[in-house]
PDB file of N, CA and C in Angstrom:
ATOM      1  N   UNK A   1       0.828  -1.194   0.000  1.00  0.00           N
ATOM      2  CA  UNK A   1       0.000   0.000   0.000  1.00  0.00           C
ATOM      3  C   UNK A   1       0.870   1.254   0.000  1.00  0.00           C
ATOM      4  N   UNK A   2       1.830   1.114   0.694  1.00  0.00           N
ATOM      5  CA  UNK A   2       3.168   2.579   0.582  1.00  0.00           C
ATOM      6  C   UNK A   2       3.857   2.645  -0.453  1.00  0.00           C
ATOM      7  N   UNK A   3       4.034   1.576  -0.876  1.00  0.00           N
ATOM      8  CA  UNK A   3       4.506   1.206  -2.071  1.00  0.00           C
ATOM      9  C   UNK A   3       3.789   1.845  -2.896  1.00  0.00           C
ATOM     10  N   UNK A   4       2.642   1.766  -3.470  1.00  0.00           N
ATOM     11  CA  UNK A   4       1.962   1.973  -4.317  1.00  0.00           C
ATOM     12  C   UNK A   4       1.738   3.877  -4.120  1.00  0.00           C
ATOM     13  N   UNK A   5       1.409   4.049  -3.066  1.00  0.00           N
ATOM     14  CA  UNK A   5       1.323   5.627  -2.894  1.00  0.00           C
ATOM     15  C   UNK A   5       2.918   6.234  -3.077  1.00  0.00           C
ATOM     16  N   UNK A   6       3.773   5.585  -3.338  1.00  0.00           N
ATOM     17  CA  UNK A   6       5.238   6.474  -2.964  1.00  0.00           C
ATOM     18  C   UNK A   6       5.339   6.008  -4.982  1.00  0.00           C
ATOM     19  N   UNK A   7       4.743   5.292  -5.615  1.00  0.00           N
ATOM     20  CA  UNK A   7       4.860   5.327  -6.838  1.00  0.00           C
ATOM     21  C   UNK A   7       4.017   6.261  -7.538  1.00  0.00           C
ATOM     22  N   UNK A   8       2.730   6.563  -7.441  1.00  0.00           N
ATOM     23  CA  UNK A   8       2.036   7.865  -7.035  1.00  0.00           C
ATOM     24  C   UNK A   8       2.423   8.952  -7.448  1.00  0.00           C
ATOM     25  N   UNK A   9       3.025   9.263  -5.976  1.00  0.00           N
ATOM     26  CA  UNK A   9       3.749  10.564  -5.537  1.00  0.00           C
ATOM     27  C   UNK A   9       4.855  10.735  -6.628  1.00  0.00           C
ATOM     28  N   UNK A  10       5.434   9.737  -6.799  1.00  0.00           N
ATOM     29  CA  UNK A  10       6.676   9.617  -8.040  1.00  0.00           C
ATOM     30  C   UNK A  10       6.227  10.177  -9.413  1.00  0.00           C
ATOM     31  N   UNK A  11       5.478   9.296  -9.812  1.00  0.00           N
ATOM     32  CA  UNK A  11       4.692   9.495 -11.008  1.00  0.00           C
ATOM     33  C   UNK A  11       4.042  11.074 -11.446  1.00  0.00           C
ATOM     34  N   UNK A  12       3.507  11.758 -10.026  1.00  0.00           N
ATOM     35  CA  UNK A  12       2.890  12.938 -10.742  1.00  0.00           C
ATOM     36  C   UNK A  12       3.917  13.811 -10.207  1.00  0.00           C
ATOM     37  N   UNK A  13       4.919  13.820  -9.307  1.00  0.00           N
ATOM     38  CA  UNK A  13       5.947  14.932  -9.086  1.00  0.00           C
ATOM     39  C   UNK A  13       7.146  14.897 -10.871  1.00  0.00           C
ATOM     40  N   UNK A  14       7.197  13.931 -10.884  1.00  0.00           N
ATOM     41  CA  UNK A  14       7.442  13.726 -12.211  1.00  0.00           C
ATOM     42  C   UNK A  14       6.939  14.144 -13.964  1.00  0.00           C
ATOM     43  N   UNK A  15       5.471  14.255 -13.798  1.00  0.00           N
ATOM     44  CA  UNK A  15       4.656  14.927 -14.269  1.00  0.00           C
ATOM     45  C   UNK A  15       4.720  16.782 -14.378  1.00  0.00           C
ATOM     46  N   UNK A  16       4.276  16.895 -12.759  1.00  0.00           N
ATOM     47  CA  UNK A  16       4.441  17.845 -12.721  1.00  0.00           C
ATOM     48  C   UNK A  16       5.894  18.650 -13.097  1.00  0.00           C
ATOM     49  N   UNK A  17       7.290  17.875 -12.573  1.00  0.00           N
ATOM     50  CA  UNK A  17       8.176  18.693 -12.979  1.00  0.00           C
ATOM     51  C   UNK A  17       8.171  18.874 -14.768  1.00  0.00           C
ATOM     52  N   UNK A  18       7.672  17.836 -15.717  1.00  0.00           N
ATOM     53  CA  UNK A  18       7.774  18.001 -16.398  1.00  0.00           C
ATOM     54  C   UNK A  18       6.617  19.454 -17.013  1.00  0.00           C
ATOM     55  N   UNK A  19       5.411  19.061 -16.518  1.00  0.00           N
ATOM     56  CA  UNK A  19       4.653  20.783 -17.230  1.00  0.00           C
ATOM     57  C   UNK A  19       5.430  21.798 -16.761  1.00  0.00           C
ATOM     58  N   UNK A  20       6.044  22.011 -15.469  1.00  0.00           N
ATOM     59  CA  UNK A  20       7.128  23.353 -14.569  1.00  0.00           C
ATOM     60  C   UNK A  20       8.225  23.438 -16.235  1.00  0.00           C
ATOM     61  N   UNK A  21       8.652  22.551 -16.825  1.00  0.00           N
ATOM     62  CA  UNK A  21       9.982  22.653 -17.854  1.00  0.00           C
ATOM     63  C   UNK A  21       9.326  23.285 -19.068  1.00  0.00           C
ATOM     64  N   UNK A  22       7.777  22.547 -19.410  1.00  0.00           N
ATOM     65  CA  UNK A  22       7.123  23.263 -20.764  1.00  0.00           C
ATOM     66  C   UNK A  22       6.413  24.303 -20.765  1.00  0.00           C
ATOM     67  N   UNK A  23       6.579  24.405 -19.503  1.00  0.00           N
ATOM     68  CA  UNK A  23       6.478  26.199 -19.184  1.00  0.00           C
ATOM     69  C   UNK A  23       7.681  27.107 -19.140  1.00  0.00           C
ATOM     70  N   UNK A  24       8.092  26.956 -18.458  1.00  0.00           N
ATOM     71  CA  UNK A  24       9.231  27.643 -18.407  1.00  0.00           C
ATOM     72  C   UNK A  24       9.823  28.075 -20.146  1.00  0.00           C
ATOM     73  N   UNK A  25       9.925  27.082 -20.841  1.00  0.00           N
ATOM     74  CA  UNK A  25      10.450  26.693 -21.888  1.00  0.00           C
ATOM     75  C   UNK A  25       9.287  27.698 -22.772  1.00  0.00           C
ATOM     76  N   UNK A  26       8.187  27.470 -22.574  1.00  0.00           N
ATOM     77  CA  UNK A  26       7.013  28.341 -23.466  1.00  0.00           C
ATOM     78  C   UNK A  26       7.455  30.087 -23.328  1.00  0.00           C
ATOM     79  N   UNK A  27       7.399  30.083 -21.604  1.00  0.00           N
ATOM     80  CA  UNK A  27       8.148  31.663 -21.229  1.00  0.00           C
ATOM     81  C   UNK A  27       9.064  32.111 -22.096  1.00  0.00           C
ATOM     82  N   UNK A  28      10.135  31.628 -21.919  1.00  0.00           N
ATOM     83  CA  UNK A  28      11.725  31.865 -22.426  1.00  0.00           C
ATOM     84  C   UNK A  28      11.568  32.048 -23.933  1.00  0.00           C
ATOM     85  N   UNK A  29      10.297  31.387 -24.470  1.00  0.00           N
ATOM     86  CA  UNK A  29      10.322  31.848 -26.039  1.00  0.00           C
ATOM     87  C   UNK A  29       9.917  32.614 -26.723  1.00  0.00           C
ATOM     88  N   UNK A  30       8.702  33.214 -25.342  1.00  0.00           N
ATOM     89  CA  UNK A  30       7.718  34.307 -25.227  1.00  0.00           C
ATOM     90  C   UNK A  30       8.547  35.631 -25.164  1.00  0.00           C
ATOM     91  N   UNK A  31       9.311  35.261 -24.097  1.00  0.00           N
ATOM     92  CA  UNK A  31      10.197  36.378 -23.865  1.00  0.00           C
ATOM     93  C   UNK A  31      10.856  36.718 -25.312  1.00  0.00           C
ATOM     94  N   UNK A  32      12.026  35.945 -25.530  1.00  0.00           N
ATOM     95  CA  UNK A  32      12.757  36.411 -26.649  1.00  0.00           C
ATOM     96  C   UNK A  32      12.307  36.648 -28.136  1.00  0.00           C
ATOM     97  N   UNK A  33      10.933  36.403 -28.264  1.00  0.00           N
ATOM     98  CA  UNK A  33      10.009  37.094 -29.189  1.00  0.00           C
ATOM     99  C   UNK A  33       9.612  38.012 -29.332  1.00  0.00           C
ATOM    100  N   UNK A  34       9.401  38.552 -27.770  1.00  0.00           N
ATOM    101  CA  UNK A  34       9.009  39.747 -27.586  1.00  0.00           C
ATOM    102  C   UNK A  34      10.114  41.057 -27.423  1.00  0.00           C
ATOM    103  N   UNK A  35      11.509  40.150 -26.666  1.00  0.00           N
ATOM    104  CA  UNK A  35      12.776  41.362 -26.879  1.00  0.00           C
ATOM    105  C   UNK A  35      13.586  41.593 -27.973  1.00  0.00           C
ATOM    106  N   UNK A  36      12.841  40.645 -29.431  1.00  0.00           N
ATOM    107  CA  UNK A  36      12.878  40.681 -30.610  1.00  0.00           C
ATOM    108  C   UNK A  36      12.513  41.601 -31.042  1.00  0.00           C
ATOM    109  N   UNK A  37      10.914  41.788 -30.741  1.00  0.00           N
ATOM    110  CA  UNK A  37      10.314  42.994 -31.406  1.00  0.00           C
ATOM    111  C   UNK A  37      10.433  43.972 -30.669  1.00  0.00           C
ATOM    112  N   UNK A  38      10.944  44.213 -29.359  1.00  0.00           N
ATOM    113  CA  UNK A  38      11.118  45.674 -29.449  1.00  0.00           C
ATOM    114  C   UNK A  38      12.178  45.895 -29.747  1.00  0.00           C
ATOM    115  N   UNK A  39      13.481  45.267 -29.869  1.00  0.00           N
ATOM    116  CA  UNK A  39      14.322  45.535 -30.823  1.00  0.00           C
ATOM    117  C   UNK A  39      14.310  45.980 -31.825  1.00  0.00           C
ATOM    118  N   UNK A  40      13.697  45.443 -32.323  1.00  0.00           N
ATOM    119  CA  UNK A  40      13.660  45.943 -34.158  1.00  0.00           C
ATOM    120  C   UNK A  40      12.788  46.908 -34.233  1.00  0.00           C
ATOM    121  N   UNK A  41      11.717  47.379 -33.192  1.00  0.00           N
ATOM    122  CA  UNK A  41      11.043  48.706 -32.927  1.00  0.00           C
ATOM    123  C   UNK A  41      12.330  49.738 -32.815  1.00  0.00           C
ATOM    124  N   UNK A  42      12.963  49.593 -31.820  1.00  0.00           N
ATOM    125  CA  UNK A  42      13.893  50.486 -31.562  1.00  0.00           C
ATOM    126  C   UNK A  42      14.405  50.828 -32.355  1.00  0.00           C
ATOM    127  N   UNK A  43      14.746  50.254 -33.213  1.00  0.00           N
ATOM    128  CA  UNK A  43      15.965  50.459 -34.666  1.00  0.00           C
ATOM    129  C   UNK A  43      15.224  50.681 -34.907  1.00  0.00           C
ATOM    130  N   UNK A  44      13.783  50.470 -35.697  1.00  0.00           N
ATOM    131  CA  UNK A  44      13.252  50.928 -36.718  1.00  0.00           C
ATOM    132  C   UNK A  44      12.907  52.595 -36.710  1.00  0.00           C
ATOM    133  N   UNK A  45      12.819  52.736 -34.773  1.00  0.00           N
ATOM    134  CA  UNK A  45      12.411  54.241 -34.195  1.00  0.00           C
ATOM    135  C   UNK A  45      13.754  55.164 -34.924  1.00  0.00           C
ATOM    136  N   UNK A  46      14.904  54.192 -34.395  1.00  0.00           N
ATOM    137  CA  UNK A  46      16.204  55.360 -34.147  1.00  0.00           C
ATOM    138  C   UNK A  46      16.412  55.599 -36.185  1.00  0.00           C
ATOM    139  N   UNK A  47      16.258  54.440 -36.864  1.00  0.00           N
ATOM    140  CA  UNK A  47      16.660  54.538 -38.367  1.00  0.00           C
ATOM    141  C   UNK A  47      15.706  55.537 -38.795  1.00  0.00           C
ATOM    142  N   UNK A  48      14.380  55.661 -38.625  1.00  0.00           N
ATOM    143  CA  UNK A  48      13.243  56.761 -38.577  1.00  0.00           C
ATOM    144  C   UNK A  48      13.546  57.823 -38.145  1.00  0.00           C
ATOM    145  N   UNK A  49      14.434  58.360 -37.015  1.00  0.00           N
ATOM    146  CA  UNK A  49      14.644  59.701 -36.384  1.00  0.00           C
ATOM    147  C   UNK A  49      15.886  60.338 -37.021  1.00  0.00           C
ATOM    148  N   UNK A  50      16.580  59.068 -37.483  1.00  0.00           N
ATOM    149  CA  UNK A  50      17.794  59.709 -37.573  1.00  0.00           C
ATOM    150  C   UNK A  50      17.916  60.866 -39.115  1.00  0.00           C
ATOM    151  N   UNK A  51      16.548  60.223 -39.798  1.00  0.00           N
ATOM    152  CA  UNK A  51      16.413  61.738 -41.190  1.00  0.00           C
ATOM    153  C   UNK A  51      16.738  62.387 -41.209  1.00  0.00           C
ATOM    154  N   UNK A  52      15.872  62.855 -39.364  1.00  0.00           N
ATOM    155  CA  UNK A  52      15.562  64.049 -38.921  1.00  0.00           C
ATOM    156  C   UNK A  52      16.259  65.224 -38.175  1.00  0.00           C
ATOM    157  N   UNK A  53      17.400  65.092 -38.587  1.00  0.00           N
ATOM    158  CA  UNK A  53      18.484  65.427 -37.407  1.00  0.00           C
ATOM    159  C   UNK A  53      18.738  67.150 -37.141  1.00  0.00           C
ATOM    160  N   UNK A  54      18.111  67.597 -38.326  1.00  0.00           N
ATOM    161  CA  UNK A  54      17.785  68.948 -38.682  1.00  0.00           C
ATOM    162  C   UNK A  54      17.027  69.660 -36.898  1.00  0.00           C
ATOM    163  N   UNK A  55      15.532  69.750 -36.732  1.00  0.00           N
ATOM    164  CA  UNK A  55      15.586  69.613 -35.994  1.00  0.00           C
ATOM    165  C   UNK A  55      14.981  68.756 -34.824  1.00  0.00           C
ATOM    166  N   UNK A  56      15.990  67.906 -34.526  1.00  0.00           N
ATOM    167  CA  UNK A  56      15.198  66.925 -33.430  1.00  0.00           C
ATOM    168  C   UNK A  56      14.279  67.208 -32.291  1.00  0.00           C
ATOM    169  N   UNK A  57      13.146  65.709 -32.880  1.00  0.00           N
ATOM    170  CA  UNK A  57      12.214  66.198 -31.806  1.00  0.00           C
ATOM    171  C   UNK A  57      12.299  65.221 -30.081  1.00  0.00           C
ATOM    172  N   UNK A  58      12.366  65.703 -29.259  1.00  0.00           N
ATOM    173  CA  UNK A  58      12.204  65.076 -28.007  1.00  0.00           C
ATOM    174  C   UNK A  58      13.533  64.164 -28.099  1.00  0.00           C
ATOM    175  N   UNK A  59      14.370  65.427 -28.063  1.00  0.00           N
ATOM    176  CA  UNK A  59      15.949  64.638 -28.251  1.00  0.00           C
ATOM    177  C   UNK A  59      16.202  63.930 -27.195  1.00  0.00           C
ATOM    178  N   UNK A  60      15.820  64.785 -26.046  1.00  0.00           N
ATOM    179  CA  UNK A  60      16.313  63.945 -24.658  1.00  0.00           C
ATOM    180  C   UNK A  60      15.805  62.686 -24.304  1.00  0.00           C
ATOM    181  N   UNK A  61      14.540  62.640 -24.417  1.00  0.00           N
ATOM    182  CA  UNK A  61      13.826  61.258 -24.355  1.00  0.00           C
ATOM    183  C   UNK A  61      14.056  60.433 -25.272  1.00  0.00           C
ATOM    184  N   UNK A  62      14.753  60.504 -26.423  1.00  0.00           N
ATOM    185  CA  UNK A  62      15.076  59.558 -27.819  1.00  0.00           C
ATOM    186  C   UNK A  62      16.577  59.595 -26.980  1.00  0.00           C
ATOM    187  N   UNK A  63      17.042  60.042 -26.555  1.00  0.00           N
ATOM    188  CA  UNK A  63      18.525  59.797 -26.386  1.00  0.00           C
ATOM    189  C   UNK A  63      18.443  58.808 -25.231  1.00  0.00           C
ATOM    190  N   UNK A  64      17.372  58.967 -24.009  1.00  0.00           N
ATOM    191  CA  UNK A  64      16.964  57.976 -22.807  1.00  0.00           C
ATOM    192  C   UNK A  64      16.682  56.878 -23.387  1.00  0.00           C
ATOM    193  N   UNK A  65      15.799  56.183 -24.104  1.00  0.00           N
ATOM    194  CA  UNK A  65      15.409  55.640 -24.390  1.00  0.00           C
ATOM    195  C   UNK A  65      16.449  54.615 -25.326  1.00  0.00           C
ATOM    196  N   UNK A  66      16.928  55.200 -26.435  1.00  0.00           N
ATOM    197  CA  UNK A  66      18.244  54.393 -26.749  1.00  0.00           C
ATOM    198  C   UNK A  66      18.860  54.103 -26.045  1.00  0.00           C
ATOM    199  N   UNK A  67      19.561  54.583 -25.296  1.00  0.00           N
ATOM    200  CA  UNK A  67      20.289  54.460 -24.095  1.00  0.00           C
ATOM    201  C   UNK A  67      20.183  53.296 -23.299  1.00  0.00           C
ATOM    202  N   UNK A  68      18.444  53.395 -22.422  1.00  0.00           N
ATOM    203  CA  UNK A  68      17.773  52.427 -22.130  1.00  0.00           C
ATOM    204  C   UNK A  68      17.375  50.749 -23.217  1.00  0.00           C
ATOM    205  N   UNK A  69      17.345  51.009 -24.204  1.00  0.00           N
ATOM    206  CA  UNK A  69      17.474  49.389 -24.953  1.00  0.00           C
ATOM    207  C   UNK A  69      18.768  49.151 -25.296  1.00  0.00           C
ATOM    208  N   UNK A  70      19.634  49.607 -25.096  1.00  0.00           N
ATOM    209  CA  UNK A  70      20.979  49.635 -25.386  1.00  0.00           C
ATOM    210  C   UNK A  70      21.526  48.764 -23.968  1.00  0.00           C
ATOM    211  N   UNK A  71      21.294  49.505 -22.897  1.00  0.00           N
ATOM    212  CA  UNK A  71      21.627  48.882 -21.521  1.00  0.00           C
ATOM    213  C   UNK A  71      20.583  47.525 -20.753  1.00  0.00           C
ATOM    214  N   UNK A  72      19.310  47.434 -21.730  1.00  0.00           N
ATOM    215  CA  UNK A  72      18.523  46.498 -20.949  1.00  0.00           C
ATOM    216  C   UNK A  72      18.156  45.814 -22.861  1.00  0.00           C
ATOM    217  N   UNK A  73      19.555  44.778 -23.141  1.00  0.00           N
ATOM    218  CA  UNK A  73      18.795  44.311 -24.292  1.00  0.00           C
ATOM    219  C   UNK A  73      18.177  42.982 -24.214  1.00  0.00           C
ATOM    220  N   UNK A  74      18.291  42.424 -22.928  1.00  0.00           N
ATOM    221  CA  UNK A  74      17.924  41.568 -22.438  1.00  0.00           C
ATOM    222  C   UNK A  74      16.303  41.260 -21.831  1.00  0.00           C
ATOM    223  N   UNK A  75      16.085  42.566 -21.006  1.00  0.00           N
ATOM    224  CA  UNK A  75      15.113  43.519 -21.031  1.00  0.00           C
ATOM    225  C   UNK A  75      14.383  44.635 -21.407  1.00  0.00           C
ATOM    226  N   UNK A  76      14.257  44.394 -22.214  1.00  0.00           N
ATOM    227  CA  UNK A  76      13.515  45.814 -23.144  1.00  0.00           C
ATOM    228  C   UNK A  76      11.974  46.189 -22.543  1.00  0.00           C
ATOM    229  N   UNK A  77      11.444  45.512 -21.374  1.00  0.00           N
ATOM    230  CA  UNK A  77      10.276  45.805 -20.960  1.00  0.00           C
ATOM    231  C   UNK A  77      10.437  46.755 -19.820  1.00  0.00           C
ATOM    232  N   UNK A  78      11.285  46.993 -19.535  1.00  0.00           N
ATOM    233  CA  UNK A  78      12.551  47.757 -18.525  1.00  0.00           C
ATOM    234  C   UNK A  78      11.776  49.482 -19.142  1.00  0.00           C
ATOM    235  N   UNK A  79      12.269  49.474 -20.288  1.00  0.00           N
ATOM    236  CA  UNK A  79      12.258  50.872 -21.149  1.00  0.00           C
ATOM    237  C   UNK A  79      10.599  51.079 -21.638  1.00  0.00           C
ATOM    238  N   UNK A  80       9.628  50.208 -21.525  1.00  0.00           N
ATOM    239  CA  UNK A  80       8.595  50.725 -21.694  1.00  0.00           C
ATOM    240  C   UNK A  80       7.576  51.826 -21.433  1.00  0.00           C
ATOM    241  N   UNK A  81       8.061  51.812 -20.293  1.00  0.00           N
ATOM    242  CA  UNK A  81       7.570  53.683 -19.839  1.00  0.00           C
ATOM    243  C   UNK A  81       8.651  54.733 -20.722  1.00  0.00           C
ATOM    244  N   UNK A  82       9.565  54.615 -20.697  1.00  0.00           N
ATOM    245  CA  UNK A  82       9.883  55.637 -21.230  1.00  0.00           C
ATOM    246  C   UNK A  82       9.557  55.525 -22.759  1.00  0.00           C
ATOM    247  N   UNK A  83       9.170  54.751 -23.629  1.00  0.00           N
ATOM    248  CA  UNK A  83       8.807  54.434 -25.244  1.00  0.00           C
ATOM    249  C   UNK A  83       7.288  55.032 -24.972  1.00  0.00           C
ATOM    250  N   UNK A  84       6.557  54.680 -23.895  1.00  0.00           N
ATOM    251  CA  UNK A  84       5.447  55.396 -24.400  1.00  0.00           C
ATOM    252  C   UNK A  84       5.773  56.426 -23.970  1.00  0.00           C
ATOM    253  N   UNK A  85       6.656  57.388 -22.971  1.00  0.00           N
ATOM    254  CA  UNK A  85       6.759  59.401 -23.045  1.00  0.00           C
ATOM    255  C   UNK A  85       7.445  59.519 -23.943  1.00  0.00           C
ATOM    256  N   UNK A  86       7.961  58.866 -24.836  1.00  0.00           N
ATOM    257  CA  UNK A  86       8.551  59.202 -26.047  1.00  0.00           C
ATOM    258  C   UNK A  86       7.379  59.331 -27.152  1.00  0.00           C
ATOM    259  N   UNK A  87       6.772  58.227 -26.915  1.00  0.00           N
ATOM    260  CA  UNK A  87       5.849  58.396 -28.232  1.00  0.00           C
ATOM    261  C   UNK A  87       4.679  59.417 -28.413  1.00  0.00           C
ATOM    262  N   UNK A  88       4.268  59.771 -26.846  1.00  0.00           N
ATOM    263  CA  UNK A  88       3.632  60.896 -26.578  1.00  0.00           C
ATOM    264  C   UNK A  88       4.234  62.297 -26.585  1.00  0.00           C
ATOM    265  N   UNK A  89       5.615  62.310 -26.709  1.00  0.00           N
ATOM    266  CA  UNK A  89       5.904  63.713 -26.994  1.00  0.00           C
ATOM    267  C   UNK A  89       6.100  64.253 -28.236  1.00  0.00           C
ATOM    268  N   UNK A  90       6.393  62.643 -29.074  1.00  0.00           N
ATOM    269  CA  UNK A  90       6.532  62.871 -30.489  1.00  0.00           C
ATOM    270  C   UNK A  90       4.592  63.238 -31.208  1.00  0.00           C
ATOM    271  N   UNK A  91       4.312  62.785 -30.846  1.00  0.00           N
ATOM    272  CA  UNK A  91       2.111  63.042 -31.141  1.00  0.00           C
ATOM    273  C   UNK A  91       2.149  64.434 -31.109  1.00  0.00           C
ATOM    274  N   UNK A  92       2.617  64.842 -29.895  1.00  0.00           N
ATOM    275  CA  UNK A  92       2.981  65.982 -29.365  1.00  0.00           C
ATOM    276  C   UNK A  92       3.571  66.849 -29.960  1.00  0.00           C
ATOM    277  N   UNK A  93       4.500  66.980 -30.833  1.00  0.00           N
ATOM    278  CA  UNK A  93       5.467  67.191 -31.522  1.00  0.00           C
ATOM    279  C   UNK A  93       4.608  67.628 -32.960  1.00  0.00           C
ATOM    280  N   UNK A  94       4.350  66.471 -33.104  1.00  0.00           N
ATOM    281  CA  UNK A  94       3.468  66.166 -35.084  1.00  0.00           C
ATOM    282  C   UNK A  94       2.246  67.422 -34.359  1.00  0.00           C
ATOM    283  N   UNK A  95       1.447  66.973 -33.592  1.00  0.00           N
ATOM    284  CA  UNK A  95       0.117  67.885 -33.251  1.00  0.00           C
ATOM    285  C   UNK A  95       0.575  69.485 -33.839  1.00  0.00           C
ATOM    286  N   UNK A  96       1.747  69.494 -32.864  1.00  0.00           N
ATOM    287  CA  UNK A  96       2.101  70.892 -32.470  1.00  0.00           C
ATOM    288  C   UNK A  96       2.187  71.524 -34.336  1.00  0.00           C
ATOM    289  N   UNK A  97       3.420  70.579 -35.076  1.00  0.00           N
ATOM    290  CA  UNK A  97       3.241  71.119 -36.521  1.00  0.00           C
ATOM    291  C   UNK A  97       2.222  71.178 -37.335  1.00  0.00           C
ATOM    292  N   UNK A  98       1.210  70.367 -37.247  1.00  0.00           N
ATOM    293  CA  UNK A  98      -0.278  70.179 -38.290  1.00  0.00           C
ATOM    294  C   UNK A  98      -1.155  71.405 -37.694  1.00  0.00           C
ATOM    295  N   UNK A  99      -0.767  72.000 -36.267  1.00  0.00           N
ATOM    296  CA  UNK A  99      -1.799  73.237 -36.232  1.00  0.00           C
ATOM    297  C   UNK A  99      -0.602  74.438 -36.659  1.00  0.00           C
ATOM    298  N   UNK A 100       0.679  74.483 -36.981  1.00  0.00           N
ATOM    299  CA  UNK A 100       1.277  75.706 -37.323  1.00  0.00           C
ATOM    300  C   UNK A 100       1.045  75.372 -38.536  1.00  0.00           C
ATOM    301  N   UNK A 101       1.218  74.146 -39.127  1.00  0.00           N
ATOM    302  CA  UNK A 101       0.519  74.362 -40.640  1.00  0.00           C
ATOM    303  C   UNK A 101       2.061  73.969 -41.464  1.00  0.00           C
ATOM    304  N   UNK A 102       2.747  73.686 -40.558  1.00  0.00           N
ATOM    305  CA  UNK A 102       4.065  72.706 -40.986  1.00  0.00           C
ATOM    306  C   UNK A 102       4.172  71.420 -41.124  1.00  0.00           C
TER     307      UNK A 102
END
């Protein structure tokens, strides 16, 4: 009867470690899919800004922000607050020219 319960216990800790691995494993792919694409956001931001060099908009926060995926490329979810005050100052930015009529 102990026998049988300690084979059990074997059987689904065994189990279980195995769903704990195809998770983990699902994560880790999730992740680097996702610090994929904001990668290639980033570049695609900085190859996009860099036209513009005439005069830059929301230099300081484009300079944070590189900065920031530059130092967290591992983490790029790190820099997400600052990508969206970037992207809101740039709205900000465009707004400001479509009512001067630039």
């Amino acid at each position: 009867m102990l026998e049988e319960k300690d084979r059990v216990i074997k059987r689904q800790d065994a189990f279980y470690k195995e769903q704990l691995a195809r998770l983990e494993e699902r994560s880790s792919e999730f992740y680097k899919v996702t610090t994929e694409q904001y990668q290639k956001a980033a570049e695609e931001v900085e190859a996009k800004f860099k036209r513009y060099e005439v005069h830059p908009v929301c230099a300081d926060l484009q300079a944070k922000i590189l900065q920031c995926y530059r130092q967290n490329t591992q983490q790029t979810l790190r820099c997400s607050a600052l990508a969206s005050q970037y992207m809101r100052c740039v709205n900000q930015a465009k707004q400001s020219m479509i009512e001067k009529g630039g």
